[in-house]
PDB file of N, CA and C in Angstrom:
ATOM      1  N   UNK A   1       0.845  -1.192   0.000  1.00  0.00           N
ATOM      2  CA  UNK A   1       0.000   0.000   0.000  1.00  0.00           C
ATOM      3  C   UNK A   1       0.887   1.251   0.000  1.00  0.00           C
ATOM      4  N   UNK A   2       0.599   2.388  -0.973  1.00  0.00           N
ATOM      5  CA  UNK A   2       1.610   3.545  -1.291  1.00  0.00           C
ATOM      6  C   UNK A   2       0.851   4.345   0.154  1.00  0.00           C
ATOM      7  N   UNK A   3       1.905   4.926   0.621  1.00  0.00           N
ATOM      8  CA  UNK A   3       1.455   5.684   1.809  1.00  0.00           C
ATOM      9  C   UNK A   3       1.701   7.421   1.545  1.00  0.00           C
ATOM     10  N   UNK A   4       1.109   8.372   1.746  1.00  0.00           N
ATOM     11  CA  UNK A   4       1.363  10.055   1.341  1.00  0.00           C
ATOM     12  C   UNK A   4       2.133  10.756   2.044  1.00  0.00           C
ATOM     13  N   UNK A   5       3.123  11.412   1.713  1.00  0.00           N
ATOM     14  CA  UNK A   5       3.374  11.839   3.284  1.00  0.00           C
ATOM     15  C   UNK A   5       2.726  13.029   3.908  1.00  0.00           C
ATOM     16  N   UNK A   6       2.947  13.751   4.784  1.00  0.00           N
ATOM     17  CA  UNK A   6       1.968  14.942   4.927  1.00  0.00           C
ATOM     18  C   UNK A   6       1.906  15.846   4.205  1.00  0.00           C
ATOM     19  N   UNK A   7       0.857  16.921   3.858  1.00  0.00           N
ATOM     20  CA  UNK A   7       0.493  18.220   3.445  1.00  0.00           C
ATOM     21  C   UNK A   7       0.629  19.380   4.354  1.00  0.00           C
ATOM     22  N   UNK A   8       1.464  20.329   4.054  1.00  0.00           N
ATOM     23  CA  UNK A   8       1.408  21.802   4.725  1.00  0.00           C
ATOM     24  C   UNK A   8       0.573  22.455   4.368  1.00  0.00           C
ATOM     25  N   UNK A   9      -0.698  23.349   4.513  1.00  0.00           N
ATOM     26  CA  UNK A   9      -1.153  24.036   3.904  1.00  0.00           C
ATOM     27  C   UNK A   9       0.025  25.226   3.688  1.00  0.00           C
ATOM     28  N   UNK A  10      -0.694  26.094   2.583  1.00  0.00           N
ATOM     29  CA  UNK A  10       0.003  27.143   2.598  1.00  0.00           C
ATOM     30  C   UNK A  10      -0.573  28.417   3.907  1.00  0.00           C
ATOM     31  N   UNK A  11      -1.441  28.342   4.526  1.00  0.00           N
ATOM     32  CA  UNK A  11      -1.660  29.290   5.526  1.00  0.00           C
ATOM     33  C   UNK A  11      -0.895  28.946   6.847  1.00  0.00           C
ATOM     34  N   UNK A  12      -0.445  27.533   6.889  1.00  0.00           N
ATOM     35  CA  UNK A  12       0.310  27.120   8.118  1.00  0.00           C
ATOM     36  C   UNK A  12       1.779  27.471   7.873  1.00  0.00           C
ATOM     37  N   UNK A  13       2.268  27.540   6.506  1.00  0.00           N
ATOM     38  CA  UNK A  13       3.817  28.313   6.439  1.00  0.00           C
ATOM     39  C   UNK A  13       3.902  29.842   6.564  1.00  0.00           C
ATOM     40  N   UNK A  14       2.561  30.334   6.239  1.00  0.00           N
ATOM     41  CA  UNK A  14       2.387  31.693   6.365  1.00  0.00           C
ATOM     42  C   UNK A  14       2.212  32.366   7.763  1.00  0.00           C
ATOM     43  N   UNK A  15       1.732  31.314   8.327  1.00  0.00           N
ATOM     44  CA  UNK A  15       1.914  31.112   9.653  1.00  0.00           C
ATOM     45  C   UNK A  15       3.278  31.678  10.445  1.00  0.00           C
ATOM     46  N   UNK A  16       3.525  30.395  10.206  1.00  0.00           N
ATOM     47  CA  UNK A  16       5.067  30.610  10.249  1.00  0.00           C
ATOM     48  C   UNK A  16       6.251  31.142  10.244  1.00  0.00           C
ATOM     49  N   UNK A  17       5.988  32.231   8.929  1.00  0.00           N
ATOM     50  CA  UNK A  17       6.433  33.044   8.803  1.00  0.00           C
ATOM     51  C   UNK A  17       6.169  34.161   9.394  1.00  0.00           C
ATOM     52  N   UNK A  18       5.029  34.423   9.838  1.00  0.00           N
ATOM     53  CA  UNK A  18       4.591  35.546  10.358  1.00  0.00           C
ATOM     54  C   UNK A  18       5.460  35.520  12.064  1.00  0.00           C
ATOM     55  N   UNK A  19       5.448  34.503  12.536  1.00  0.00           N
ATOM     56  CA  UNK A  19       6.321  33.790  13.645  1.00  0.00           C
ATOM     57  C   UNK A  19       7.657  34.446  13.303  1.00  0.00           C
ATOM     58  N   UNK A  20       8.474  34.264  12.455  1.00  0.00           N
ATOM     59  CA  UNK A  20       9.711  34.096  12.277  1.00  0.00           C
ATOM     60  C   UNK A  20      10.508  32.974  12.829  1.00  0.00           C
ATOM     61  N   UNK A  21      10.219  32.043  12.679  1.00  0.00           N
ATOM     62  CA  UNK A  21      10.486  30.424  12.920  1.00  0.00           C
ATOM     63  C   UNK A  21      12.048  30.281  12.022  1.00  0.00           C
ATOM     64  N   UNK A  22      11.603  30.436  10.545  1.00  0.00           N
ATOM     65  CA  UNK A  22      12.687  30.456   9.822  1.00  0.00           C
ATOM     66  C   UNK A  22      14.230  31.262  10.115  1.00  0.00           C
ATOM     67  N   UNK A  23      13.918  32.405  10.780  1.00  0.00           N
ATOM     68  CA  UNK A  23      14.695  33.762  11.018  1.00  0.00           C
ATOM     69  C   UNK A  23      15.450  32.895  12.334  1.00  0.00           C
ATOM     70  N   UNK A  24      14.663  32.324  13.498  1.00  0.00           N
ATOM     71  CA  UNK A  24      15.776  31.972  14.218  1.00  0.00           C
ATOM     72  C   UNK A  24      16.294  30.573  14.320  1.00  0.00           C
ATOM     73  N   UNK A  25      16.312  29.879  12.886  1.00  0.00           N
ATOM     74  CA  UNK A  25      16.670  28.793  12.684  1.00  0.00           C
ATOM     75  C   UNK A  25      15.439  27.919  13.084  1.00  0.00           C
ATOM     76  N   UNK A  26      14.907  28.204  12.882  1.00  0.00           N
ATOM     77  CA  UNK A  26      14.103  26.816  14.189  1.00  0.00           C
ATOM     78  C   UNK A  26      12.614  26.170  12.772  1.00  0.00           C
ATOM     79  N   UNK A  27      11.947  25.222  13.121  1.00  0.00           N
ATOM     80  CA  UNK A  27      11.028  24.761  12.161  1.00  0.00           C
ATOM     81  C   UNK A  27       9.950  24.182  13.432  1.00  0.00           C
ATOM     82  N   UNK A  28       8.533  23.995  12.268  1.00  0.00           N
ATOM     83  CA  UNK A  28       7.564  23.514  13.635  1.00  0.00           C
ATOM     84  C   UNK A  28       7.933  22.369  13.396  1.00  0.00           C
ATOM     85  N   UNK A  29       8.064  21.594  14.770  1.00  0.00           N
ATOM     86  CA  UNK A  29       8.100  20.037  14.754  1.00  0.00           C
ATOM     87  C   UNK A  29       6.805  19.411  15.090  1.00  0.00           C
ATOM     88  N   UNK A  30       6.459  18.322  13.927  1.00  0.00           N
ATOM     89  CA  UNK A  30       4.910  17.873  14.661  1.00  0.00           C
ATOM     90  C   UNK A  30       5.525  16.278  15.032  1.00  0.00           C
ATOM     91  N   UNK A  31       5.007  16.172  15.953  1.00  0.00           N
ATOM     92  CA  UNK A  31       5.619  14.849  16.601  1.00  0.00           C
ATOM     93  C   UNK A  31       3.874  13.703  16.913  1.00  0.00           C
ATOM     94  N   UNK A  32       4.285  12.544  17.468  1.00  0.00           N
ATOM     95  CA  UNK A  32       2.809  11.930  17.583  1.00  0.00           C
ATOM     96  C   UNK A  32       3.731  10.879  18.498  1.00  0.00           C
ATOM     97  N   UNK A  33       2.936  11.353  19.969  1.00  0.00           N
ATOM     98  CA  UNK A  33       3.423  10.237  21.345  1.00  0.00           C
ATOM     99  C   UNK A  33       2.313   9.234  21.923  1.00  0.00           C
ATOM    100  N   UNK A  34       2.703   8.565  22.441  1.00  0.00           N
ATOM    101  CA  UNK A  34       2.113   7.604  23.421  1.00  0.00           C
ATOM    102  C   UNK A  34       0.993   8.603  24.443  1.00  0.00           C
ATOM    103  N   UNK A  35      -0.201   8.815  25.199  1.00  0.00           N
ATOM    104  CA  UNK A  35      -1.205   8.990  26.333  1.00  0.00           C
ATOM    105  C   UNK A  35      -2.074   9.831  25.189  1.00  0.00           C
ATOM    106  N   UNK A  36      -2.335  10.882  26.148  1.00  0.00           N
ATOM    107  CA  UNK A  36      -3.513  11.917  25.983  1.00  0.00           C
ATOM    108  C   UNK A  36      -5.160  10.524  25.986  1.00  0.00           C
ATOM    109  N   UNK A  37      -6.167  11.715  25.850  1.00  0.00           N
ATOM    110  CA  UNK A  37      -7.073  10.795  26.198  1.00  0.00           C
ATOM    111  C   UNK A  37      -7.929   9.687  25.326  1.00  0.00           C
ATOM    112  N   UNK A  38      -7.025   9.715  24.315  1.00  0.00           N
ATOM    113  CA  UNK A  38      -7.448   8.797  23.284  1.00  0.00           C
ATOM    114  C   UNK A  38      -6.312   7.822  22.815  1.00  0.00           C
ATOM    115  N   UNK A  39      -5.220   8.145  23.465  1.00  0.00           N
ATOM    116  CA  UNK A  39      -3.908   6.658  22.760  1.00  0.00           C
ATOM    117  C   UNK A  39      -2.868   7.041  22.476  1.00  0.00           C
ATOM    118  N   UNK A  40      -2.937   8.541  21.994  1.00  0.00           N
ATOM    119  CA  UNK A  40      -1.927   8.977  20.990  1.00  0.00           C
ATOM    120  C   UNK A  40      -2.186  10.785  20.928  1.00  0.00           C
ATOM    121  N   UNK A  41      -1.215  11.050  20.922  1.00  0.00           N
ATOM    122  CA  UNK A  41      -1.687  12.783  21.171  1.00  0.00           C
ATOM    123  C   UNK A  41      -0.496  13.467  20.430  1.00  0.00           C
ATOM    124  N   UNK A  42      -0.543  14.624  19.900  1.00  0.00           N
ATOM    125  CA  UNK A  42       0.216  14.993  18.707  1.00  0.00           C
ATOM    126  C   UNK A  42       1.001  16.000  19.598  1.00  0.00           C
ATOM    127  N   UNK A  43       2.287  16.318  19.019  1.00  0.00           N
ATOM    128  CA  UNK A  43       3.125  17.441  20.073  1.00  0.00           C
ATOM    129  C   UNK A  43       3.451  18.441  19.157  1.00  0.00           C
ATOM    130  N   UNK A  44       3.221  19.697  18.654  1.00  0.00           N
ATOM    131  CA  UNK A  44       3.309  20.813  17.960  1.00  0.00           C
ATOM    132  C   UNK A  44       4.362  21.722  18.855  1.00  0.00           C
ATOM    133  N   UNK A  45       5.706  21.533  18.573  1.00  0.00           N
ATOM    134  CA  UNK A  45       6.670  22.798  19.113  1.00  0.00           C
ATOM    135  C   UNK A  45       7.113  23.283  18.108  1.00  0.00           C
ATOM    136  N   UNK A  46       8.206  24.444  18.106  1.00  0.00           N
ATOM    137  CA  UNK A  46       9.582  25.015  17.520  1.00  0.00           C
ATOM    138  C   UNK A  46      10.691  24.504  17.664  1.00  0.00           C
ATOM    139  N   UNK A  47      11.319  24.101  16.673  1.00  0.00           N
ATOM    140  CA  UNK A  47      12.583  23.410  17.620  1.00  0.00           C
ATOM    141  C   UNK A  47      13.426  23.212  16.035  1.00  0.00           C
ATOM    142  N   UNK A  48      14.870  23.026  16.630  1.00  0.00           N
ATOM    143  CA  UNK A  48      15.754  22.707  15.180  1.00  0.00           C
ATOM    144  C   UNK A  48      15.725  21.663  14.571  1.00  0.00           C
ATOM    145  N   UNK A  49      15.358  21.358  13.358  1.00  0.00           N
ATOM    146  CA  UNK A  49      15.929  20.461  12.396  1.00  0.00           C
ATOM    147  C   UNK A  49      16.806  19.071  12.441  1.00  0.00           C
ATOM    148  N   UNK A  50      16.566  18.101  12.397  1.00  0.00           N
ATOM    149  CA  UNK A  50      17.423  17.314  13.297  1.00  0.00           C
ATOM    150  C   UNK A  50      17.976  16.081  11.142  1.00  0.00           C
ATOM    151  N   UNK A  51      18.845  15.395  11.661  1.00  0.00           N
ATOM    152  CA  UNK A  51      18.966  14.666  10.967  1.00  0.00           C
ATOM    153  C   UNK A  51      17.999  13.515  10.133  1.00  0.00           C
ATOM    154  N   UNK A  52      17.381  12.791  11.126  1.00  0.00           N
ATOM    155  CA  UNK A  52      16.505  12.225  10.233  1.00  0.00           C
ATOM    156  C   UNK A  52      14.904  12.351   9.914  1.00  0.00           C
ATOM    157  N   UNK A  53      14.644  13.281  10.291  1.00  0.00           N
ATOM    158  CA  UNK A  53      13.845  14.393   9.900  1.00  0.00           C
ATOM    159  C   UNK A  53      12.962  14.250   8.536  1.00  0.00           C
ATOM    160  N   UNK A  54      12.150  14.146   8.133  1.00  0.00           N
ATOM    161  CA  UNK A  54      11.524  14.421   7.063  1.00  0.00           C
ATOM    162  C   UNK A  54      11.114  15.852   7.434  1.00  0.00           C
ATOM    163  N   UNK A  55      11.805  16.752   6.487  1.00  0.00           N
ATOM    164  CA  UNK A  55      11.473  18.165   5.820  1.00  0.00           C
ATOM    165  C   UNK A  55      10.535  19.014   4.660  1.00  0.00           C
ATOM    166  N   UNK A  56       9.639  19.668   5.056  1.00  0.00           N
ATOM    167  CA  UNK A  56       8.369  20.036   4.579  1.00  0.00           C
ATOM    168  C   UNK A  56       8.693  21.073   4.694  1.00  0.00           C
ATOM    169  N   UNK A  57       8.881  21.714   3.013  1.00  0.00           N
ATOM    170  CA  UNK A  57       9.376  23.065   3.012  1.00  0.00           C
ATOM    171  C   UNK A  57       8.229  24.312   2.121  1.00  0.00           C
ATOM    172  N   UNK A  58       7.873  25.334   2.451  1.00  0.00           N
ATOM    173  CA  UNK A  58       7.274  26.282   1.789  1.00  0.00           C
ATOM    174  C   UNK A  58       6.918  27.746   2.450  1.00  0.00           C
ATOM    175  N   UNK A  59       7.333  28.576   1.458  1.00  0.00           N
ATOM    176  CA  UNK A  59       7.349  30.373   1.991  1.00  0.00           C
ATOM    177  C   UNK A  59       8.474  30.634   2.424  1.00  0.00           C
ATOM    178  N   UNK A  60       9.709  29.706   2.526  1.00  0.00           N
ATOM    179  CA  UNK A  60      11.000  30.029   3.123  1.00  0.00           C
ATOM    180  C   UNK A  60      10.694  29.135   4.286  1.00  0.00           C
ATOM    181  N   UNK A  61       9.825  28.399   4.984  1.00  0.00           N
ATOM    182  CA  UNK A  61       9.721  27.734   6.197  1.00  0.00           C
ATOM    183  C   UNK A  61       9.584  26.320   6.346  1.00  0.00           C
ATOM    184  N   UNK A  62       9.918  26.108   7.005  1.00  0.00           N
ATOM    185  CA  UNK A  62      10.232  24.355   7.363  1.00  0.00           C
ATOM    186  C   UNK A  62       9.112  23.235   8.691  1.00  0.00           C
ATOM    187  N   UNK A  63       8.323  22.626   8.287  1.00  0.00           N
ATOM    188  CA  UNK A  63       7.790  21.924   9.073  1.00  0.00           C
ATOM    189  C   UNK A  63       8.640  20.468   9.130  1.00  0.00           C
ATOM    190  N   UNK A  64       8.778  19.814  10.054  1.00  0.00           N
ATOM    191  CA  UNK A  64       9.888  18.810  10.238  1.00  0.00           C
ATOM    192  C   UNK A  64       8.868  17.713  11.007  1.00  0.00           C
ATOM    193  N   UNK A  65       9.254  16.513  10.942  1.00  0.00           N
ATOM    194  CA  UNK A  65       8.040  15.544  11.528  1.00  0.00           C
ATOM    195  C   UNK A  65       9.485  14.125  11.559  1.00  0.00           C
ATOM    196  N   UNK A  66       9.694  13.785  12.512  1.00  0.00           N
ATOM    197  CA  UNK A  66      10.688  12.354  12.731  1.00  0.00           C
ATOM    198  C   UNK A  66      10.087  11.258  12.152  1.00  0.00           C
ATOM    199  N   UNK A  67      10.868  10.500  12.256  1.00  0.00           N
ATOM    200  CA  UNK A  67      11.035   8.698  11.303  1.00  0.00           C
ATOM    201  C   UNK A  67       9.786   8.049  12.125  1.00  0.00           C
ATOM    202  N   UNK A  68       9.737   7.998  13.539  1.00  0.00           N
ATOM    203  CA  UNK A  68       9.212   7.042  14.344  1.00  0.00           C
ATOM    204  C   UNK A  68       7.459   7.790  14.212  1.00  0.00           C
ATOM    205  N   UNK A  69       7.061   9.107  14.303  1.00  0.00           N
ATOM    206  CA  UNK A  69       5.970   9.946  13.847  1.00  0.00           C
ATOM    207  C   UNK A  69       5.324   9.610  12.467  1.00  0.00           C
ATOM    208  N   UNK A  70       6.021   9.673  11.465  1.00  0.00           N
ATOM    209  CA  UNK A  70       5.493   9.641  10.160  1.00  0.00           C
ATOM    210  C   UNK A  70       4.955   8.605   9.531  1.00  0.00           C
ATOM    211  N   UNK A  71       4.732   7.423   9.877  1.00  0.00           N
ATOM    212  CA  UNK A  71       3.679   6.413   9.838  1.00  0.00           C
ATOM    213  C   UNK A  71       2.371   6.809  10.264  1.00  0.00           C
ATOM    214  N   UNK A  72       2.242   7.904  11.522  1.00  0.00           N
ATOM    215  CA  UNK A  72       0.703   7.876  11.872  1.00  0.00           C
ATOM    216  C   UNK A  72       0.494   9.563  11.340  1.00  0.00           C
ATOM    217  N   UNK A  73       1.361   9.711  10.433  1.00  0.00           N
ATOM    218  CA  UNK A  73       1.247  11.386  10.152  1.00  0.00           C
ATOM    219  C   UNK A  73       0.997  11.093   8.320  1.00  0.00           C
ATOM    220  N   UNK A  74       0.685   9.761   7.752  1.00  0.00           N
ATOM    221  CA  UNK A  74       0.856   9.738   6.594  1.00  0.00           C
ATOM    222  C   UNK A  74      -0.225  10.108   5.774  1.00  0.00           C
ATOM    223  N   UNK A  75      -0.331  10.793   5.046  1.00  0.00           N
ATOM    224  CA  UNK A  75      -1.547  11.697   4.008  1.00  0.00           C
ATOM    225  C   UNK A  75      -1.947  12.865   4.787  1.00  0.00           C
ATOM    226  N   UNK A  76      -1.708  12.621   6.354  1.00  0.00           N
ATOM    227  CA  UNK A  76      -2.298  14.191   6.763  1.00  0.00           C
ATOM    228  C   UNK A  76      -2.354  15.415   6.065  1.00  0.00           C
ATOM    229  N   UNK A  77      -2.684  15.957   7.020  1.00  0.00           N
ATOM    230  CA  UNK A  77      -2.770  17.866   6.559  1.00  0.00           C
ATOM    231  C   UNK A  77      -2.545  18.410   7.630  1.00  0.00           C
ATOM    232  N   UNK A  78      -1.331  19.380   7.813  1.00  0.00           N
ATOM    233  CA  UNK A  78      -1.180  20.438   8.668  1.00  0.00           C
ATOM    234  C   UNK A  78      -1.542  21.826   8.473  1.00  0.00           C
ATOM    235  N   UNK A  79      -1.979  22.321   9.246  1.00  0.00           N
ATOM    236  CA  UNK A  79      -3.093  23.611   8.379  1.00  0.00           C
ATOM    237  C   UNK A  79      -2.742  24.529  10.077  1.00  0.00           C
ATOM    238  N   UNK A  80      -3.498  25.513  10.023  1.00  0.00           N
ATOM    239  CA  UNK A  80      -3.102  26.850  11.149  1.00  0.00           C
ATOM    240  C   UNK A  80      -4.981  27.273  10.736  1.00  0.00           C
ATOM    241  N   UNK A  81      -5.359  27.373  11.963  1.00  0.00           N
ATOM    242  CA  UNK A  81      -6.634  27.277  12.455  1.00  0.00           C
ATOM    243  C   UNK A  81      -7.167  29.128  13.308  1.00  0.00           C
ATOM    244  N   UNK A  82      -7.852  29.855  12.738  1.00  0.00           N
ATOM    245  CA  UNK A  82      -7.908  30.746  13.583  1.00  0.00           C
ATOM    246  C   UNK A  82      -9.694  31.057  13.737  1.00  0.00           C
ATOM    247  N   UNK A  83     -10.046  30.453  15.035  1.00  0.00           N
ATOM    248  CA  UNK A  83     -11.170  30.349  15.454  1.00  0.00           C
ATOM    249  C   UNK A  83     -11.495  31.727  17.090  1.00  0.00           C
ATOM    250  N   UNK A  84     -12.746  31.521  17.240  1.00  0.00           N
ATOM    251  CA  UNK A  84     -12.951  32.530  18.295  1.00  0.00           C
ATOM    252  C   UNK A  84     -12.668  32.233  19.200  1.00  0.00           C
ATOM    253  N   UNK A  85     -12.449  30.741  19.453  1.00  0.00           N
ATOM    254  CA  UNK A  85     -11.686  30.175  20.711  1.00  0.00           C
ATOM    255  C   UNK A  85     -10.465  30.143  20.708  1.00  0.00           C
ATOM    256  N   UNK A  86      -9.956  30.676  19.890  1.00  0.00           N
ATOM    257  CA  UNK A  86      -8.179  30.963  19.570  1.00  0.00           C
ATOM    258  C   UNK A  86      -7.316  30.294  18.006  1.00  0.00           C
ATOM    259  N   UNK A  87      -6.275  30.793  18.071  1.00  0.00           N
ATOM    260  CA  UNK A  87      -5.917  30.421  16.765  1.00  0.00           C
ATOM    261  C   UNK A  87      -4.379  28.715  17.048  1.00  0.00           C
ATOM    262  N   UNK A  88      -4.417  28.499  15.963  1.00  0.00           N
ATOM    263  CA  UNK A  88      -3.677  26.783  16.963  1.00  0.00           C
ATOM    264  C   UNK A  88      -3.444  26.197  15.387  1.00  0.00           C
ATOM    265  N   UNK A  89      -2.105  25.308  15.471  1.00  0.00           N
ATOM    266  CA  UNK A  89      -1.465  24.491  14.293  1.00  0.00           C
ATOM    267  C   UNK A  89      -3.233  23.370  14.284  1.00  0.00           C
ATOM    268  N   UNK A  90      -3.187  22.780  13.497  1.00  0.00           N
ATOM    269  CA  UNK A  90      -4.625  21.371  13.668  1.00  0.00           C
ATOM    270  C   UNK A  90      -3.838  20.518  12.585  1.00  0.00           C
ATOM    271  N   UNK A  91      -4.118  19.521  13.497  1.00  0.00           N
ATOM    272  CA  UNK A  91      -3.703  18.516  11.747  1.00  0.00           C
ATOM    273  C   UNK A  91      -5.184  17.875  11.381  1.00  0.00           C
ATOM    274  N   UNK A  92      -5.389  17.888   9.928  1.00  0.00           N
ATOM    275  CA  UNK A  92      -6.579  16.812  10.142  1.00  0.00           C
ATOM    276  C   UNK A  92      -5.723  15.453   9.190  1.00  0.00           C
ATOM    277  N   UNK A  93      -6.056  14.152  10.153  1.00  0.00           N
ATOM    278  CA  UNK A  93      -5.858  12.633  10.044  1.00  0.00           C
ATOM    279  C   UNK A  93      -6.494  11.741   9.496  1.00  0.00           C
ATOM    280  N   UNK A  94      -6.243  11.244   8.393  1.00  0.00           N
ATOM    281  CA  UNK A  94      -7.274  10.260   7.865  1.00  0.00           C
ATOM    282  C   UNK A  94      -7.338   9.076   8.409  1.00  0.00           C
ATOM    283  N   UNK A  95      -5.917   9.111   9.293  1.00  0.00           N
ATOM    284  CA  UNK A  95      -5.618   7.115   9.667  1.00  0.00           C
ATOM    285  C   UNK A  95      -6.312   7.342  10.789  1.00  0.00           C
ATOM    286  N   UNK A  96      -6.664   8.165  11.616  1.00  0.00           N
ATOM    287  CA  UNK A  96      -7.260   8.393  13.107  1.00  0.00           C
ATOM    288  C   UNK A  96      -8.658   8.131  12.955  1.00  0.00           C
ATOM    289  N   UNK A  97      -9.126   6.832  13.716  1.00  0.00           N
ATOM    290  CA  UNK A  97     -10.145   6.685  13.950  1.00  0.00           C
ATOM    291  C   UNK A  97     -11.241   7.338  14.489  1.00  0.00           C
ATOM    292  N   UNK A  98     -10.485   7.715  15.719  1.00  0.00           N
ATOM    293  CA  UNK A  98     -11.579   8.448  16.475  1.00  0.00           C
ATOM    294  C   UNK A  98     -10.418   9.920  16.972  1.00  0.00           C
ATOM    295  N   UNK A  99     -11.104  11.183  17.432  1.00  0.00           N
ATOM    296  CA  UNK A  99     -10.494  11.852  18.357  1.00  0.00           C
ATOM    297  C   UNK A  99     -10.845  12.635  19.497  1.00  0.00           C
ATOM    298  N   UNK A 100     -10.489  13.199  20.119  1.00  0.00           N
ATOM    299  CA  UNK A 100     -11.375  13.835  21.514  1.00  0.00           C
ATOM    300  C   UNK A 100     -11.277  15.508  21.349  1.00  0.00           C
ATOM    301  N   UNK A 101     -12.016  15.681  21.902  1.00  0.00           N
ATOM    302  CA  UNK A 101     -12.962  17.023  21.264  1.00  0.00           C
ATOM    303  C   UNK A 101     -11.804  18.132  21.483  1.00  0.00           C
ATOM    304  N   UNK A 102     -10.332  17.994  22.168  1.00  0.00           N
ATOM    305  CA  UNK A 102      -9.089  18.906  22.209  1.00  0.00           C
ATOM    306  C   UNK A 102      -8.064  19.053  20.818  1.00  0.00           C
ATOM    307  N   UNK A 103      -8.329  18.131  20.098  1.00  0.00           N
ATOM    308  CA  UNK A 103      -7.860  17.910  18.890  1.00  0.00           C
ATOM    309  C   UNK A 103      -6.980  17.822  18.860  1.00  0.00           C
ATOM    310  N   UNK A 104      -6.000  17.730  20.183  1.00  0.00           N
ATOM    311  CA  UNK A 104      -4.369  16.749  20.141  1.00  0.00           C
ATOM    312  C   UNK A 104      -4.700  15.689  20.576  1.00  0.00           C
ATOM    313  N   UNK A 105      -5.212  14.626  20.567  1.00  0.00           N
ATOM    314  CA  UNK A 105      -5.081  13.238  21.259  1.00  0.00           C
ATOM    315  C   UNK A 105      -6.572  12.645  19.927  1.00  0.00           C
ATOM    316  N   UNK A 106      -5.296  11.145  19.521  1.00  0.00           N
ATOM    317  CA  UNK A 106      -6.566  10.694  18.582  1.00  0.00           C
ATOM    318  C   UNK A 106      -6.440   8.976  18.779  1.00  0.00           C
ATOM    319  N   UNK A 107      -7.245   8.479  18.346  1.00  0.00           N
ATOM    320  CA  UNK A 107      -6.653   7.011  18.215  1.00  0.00           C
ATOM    321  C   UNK A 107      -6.743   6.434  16.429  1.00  0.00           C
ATOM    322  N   UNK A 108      -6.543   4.686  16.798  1.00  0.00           N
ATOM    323  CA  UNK A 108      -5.774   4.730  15.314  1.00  0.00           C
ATOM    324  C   UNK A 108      -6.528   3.311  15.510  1.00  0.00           C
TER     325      UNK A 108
END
């Protein structure tokens, strides 16, 4: 089975940029760990570039996602969300079965 790897939108590098992420070296890292209240809960920081890294580049900016992550990050979409309850990275997941109404924690 061919697997996708993720999608940046373009409003989440614009994002980004508006940040200056790029300016102090740094890229968003989306990561995907073990708890939260569904199995699996996604970790959205800043942080540098690391070696084995899969690199997601656009607008001058870098989204970065690790080796051990990118199996449950495959076809996603990373997108930048600005709602009245605040503005926030979202991924939406096709492999995620279910998720809980915080939208970092999903299961599979």
């Amino acid at each position: 089975m061919l697997t996708l790897p993720p999608k940046v939108t373009a409003r989440a590098f614009d994002r980004l940029a508006e940040i200056g992420a790029a300016a102090e070296g740094k890229a968003l890292r989306v990561a995907v760990e073990g708890g939260g209240c569904s199995g699996f809960q996604y970790e959205i920081d800043l942080d540098e570039p690391k070696e084995d890294d899969l690199i997601l580049e656009g607008s001058g900016e870098k989204v970065v996602i690790d080796s051990v992550s990118l199996p449950f990050l495959a076809d996603a979409t990373i997108d930048f969300s600005e709602e009245l309850i605040g503005a926030r990275f979202v991924i939406e997941n096709p492999n995620a079965s279910s998720s809980c109404g915080c939208g970092t924690s999903f299961s599979m």
